[in-house]
C-alpha atoms as a PDB file:
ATOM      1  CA  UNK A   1    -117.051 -34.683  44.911  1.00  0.00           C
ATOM      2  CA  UNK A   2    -114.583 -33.416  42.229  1.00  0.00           C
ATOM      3  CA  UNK A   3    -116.529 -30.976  40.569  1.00  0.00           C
ATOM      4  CA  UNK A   4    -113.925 -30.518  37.730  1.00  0.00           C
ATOM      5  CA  UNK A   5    -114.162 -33.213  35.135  1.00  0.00           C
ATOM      6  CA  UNK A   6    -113.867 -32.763  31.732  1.00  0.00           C
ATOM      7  CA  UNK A   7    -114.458 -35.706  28.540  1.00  0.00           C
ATOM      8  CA  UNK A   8    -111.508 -36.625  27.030  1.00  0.00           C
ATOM      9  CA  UNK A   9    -110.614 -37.351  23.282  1.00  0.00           C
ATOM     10  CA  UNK A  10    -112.909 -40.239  24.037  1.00  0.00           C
ATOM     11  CA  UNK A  11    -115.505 -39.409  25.583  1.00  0.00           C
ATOM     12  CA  UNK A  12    -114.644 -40.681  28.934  1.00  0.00           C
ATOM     13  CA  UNK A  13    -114.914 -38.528  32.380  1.00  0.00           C
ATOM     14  CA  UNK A  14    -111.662 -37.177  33.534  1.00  0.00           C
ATOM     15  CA  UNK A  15    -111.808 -35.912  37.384  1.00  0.00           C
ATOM     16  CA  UNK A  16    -109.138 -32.634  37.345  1.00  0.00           C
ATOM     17  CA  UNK A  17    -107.492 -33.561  40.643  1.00  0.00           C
ATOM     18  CA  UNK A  18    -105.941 -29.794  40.587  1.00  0.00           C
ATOM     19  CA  UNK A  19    -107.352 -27.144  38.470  1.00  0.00           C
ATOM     20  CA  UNK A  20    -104.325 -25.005  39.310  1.00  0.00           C
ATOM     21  CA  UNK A  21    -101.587 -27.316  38.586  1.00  0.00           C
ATOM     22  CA  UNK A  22    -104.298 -28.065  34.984  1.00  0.00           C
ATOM     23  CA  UNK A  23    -104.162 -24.771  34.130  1.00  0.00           C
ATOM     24  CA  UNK A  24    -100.919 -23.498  34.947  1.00  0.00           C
ATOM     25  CA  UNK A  25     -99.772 -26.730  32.449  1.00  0.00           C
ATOM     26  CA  UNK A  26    -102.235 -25.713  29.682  1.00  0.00           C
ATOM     27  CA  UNK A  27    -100.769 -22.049  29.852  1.00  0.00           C
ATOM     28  CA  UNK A  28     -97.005 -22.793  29.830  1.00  0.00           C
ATOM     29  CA  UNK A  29     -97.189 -25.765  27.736  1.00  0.00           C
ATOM     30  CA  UNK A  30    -100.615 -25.704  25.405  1.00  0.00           C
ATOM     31  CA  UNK A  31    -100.398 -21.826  25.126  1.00  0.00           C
ATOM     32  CA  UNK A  32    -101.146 -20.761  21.429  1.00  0.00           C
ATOM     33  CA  UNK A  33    -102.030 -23.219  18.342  1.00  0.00           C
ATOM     34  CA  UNK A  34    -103.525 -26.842  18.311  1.00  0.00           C
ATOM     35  CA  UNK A  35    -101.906 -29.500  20.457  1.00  0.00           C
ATOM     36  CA  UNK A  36    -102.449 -32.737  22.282  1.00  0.00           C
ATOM     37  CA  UNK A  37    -102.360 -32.531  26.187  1.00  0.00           C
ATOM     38  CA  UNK A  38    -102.045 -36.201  27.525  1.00  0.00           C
ATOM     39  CA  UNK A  39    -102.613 -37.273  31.193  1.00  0.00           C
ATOM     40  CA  UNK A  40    -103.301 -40.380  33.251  1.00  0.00           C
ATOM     41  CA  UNK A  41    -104.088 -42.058  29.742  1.00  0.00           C
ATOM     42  CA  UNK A  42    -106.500 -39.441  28.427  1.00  0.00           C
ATOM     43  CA  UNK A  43    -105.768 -37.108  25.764  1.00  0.00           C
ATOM     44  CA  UNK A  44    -107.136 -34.060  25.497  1.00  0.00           C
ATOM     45  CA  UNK A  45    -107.080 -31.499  21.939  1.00  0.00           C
ATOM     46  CA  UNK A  46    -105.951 -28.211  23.308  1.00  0.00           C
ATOM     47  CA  UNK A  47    -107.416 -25.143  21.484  1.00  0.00           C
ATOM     48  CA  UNK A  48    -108.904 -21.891  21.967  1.00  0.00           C
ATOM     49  CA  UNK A  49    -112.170 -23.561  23.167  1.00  0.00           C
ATOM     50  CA  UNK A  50    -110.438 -26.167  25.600  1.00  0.00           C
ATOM     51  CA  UNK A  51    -108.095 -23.276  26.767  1.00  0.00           C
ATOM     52  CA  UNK A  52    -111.305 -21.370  27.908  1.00  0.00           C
ATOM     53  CA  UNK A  53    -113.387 -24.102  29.163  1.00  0.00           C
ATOM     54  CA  UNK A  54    -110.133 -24.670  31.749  1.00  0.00           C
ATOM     55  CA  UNK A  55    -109.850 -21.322  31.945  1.00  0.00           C
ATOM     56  CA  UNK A  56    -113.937 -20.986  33.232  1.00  0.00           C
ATOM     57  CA  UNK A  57    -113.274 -24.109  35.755  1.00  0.00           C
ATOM     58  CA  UNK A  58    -109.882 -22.358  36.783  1.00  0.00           C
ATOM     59  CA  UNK A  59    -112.206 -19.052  38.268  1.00  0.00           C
ATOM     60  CA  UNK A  60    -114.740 -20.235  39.335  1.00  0.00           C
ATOM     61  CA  UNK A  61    -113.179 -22.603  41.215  1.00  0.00           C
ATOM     62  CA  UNK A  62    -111.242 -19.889  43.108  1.00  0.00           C
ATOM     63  CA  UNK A  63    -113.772 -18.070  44.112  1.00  0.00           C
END
């Protein structure tokens, strides 16, 4: 069981299939200011508070 999943814009699950690949992305292309971050039909609002949830699920998923 995928334990990274996140709501999108919508409200709807969305299973992270690679939280390194996620938040590698998020850092090179979400990395300062207030953007949109679509994938697999979900869009996400990237801020400082979505940038450290993803960061959270990032270590502690490699540990």
């Amino acid at each position: 069981m995928n334990k990274n999943i996140i709501k999108d814009n919508y409200g709807k699950n969305f299973p992270i299939k690679n939280i390194n690949e996620f938040y590698n992305h998020i850092l090179y292309f979400h990395f300062t200011g207030t953007t949109i971050h679509e994938e697999d039909g979900h869009y996400f609002t990237v801020d400082n508070e979505f940038r450290e949830k993803i960061k959270n699920l990032f270590e502690n998923s490699n540990h």
